[in-house]
C-alpha atoms as a PDB file:
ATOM      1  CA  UNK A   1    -119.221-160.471-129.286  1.00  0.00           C
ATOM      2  CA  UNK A   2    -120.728-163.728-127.687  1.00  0.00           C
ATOM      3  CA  UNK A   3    -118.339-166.530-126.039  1.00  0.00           C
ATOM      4  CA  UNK A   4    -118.437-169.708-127.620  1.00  0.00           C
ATOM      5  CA  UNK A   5    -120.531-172.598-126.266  1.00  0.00           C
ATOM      6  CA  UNK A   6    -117.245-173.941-124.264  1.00  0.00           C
ATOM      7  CA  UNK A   7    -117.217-170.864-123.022  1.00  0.00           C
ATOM      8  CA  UNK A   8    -120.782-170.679-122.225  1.00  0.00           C
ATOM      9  CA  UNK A   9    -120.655-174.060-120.305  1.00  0.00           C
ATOM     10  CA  UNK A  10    -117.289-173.666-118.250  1.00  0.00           C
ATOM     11  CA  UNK A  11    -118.399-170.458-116.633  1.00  0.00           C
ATOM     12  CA  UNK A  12    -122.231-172.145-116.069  1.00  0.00           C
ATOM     13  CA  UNK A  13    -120.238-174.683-114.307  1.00  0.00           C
ATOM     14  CA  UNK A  14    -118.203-172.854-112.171  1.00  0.00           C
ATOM     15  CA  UNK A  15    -120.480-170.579-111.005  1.00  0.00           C
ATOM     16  CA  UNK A  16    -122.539-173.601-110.324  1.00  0.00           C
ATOM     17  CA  UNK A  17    -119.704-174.895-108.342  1.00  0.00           C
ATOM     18  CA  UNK A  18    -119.387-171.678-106.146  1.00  0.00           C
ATOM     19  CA  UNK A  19    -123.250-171.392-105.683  1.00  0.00           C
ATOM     20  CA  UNK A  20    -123.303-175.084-104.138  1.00  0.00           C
ATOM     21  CA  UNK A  21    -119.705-175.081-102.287  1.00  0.00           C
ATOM     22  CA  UNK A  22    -120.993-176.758 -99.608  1.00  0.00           C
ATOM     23  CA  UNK A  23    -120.263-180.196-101.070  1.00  0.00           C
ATOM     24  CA  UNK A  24    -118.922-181.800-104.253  1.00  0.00           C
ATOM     25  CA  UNK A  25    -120.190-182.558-107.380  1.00  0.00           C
ATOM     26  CA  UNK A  26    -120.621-185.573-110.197  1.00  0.00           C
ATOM     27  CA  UNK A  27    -120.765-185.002-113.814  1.00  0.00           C
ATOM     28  CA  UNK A  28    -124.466-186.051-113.636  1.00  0.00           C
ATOM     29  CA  UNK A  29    -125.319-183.857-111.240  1.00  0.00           C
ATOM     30  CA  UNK A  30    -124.355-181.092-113.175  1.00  0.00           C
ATOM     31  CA  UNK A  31    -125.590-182.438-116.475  1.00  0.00           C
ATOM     32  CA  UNK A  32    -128.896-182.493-115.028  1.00  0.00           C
ATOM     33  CA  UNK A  33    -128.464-179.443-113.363  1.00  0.00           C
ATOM     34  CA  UNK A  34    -127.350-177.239-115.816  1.00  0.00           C
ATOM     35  CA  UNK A  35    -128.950-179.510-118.854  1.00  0.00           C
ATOM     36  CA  UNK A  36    -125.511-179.860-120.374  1.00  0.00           C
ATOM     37  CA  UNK A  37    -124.343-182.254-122.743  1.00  0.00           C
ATOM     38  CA  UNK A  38    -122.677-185.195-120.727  1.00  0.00           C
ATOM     39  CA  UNK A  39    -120.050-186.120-123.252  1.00  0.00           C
ATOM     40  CA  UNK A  40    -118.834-182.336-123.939  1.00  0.00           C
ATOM     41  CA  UNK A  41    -119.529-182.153-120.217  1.00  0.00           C
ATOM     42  CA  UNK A  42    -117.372-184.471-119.002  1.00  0.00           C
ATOM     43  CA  UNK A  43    -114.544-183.045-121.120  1.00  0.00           C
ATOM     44  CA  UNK A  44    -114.777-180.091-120.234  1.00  0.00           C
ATOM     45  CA  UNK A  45    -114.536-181.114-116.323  1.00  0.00           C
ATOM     46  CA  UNK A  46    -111.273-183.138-117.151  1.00  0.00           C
ATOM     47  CA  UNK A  47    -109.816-180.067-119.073  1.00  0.00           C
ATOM     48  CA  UNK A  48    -110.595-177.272-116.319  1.00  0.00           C
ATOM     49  CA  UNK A  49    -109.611-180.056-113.659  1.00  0.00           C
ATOM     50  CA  UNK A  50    -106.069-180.340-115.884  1.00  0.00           C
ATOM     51  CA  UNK A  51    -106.326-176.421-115.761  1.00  0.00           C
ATOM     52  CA  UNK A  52    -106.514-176.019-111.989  1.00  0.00           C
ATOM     53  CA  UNK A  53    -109.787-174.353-111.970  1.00  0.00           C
ATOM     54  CA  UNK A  54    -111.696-177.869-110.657  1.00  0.00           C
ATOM     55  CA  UNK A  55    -110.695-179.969-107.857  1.00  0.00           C
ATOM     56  CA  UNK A  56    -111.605-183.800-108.763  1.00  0.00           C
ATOM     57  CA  UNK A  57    -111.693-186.558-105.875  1.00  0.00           C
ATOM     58  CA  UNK A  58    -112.893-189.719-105.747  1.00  0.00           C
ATOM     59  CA  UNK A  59    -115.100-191.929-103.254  1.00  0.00           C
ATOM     60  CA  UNK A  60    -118.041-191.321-101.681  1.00  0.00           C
ATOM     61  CA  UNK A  61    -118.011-187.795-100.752  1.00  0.00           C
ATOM     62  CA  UNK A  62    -116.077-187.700-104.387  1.00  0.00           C
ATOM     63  CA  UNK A  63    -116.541-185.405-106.837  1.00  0.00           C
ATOM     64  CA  UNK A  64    -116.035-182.112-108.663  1.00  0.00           C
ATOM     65  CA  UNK A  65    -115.334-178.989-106.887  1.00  0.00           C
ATOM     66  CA  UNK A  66    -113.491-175.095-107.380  1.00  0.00           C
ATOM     67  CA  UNK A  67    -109.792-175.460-106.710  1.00  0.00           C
ATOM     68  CA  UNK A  68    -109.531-172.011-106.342  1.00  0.00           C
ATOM     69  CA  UNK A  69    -111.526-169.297-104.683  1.00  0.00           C
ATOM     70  CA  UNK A  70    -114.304-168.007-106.428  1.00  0.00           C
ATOM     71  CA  UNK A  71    -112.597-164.078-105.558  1.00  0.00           C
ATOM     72  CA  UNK A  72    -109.528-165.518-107.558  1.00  0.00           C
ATOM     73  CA  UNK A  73    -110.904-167.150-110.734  1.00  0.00           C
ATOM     74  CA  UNK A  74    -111.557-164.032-113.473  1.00  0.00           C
ATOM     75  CA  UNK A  75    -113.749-164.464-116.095  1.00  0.00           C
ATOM     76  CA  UNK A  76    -110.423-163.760-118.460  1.00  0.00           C
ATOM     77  CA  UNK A  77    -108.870-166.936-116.242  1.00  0.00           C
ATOM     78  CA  UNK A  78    -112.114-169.179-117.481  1.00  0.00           C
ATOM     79  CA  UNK A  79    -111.511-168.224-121.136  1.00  0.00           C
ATOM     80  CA  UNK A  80    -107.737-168.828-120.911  1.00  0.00           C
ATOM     81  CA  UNK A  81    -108.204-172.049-119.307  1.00  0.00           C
ATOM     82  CA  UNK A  82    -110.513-173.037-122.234  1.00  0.00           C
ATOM     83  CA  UNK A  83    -108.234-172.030-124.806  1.00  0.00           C
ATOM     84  CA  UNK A  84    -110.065-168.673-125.817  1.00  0.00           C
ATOM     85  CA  UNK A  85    -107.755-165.961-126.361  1.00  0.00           C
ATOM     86  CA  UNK A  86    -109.112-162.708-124.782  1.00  0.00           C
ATOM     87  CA  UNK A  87    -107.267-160.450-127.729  1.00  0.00           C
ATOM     88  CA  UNK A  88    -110.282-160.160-129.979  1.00  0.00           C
ATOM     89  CA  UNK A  89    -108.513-158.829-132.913  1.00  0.00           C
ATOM     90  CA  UNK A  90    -110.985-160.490-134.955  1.00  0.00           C
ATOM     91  CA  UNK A  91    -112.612-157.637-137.257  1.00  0.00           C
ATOM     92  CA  UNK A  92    -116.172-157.026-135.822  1.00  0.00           C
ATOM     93  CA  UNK A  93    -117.335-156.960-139.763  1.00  0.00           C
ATOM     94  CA  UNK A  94    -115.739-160.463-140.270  1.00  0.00           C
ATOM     95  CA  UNK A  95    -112.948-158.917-142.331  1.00  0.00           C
ATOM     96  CA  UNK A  96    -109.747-160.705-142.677  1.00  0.00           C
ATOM     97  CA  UNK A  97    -107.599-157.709-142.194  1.00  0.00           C
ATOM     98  CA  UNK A  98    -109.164-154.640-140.430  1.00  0.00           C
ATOM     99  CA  UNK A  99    -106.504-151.955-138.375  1.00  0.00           C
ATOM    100  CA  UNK A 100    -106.042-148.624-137.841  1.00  0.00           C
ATOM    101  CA  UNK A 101    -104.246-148.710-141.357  1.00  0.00           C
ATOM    102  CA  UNK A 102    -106.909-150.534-143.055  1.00  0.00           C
ATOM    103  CA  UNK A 103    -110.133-150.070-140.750  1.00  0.00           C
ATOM    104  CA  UNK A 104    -113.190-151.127-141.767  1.00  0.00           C
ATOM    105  CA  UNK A 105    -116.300-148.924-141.464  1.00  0.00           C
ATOM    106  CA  UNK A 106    -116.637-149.772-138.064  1.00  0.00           C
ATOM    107  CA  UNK A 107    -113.211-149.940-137.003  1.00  0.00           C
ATOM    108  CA  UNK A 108    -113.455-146.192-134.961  1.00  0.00           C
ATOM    109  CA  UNK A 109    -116.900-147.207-133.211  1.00  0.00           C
ATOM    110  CA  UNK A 110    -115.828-150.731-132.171  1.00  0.00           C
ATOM    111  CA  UNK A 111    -112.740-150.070-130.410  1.00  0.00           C
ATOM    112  CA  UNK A 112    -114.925-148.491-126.973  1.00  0.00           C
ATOM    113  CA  UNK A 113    -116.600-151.475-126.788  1.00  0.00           C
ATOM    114  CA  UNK A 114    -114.249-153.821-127.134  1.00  0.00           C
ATOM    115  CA  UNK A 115    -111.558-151.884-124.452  1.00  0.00           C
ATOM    116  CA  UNK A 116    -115.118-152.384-122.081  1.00  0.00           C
ATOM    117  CA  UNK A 117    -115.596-156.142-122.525  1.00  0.00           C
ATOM    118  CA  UNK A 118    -111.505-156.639-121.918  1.00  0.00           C
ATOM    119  CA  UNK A 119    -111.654-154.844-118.659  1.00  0.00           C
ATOM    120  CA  UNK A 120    -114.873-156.763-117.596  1.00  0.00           C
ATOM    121  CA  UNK A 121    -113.232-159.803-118.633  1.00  0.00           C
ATOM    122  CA  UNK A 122    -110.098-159.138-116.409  1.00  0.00           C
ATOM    123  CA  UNK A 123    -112.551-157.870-113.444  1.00  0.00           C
ATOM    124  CA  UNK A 124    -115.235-159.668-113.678  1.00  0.00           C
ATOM    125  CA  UNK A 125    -114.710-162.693-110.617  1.00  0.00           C
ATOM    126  CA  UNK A 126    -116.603-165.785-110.191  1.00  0.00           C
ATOM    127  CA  UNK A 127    -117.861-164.799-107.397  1.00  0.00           C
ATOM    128  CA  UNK A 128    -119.356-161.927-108.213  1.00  0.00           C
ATOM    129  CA  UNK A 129    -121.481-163.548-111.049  1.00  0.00           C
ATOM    130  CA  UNK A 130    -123.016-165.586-108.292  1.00  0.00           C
ATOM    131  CA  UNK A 131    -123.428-162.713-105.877  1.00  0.00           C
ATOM    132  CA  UNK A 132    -127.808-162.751-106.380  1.00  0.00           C
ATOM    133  CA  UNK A 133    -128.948-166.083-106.075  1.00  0.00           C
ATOM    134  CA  UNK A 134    -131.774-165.135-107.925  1.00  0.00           C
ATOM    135  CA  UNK A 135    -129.927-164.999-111.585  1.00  0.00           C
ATOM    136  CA  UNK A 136    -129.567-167.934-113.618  1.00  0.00           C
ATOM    137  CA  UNK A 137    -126.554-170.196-114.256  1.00  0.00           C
END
């Protein structure tokens, strides 16, 4: 399992946004920060700003922000927000049908790993992705 580049970029951002709380942010900024795209950047902002997750205000000390504590955003709240379902029932061999009736041969061996990546989805914060400064976002 990897999260899609949407995915990828919204939780950059956000933990970018926690990191430096101490003021806002512009969409340039964080395109040359995080070398994003600035189209798919700035649609993204608008979307997770029409989500709740990002605080948008204009003027001078304008900008983009967290609207939300970083304790209270989930990694499982990110991919919602986005439109990503967290039920990966998506076979892990690309099969269009794969369950315990009609498994395919790694039906058994995938279902541990997948009941780990949906509880550190739901208890992973934002936060604590941004706990060591030294890690990249």
């Amino acid at each position: 399992m990897h999260f899609s580049k949407t995915a990828e970029y919204a939780i950059r951002v956000l933990a970018y946004l926690h990191r430096y709380d101490t003021t806002s942010h512009s969409v340039n900024v964080l395109h040359r920060e995080l070398n994003l795209p600035y189209k798919y950047l700035t649609r993204l902002m608008t979307h997770l700003v029409k989500q709740g997750l990002v605080r948008s205000s204009r003027g001078r000390e304008g900008g983009l922000s967290l609207a939300k504590s970083a304790d209270e955003i989930r990694l499982c709240d990110i991919l919602e927000a986005i439109g990503e379902s967290l039920e990966s029932s998506r076979c892990i061999l690309g099969f269009e049908s794969c369950d315990c009736a009609n498994p395919c041969a790694l039906h058994d061996q995938w279902a541990a790993p997948k009941e780990l990546i949906g509880t550190m989805l739901t208890t992973t914060t934002l936060a604590s992705l941004t706990d060591n400064r030294n890690i990249k976002i």
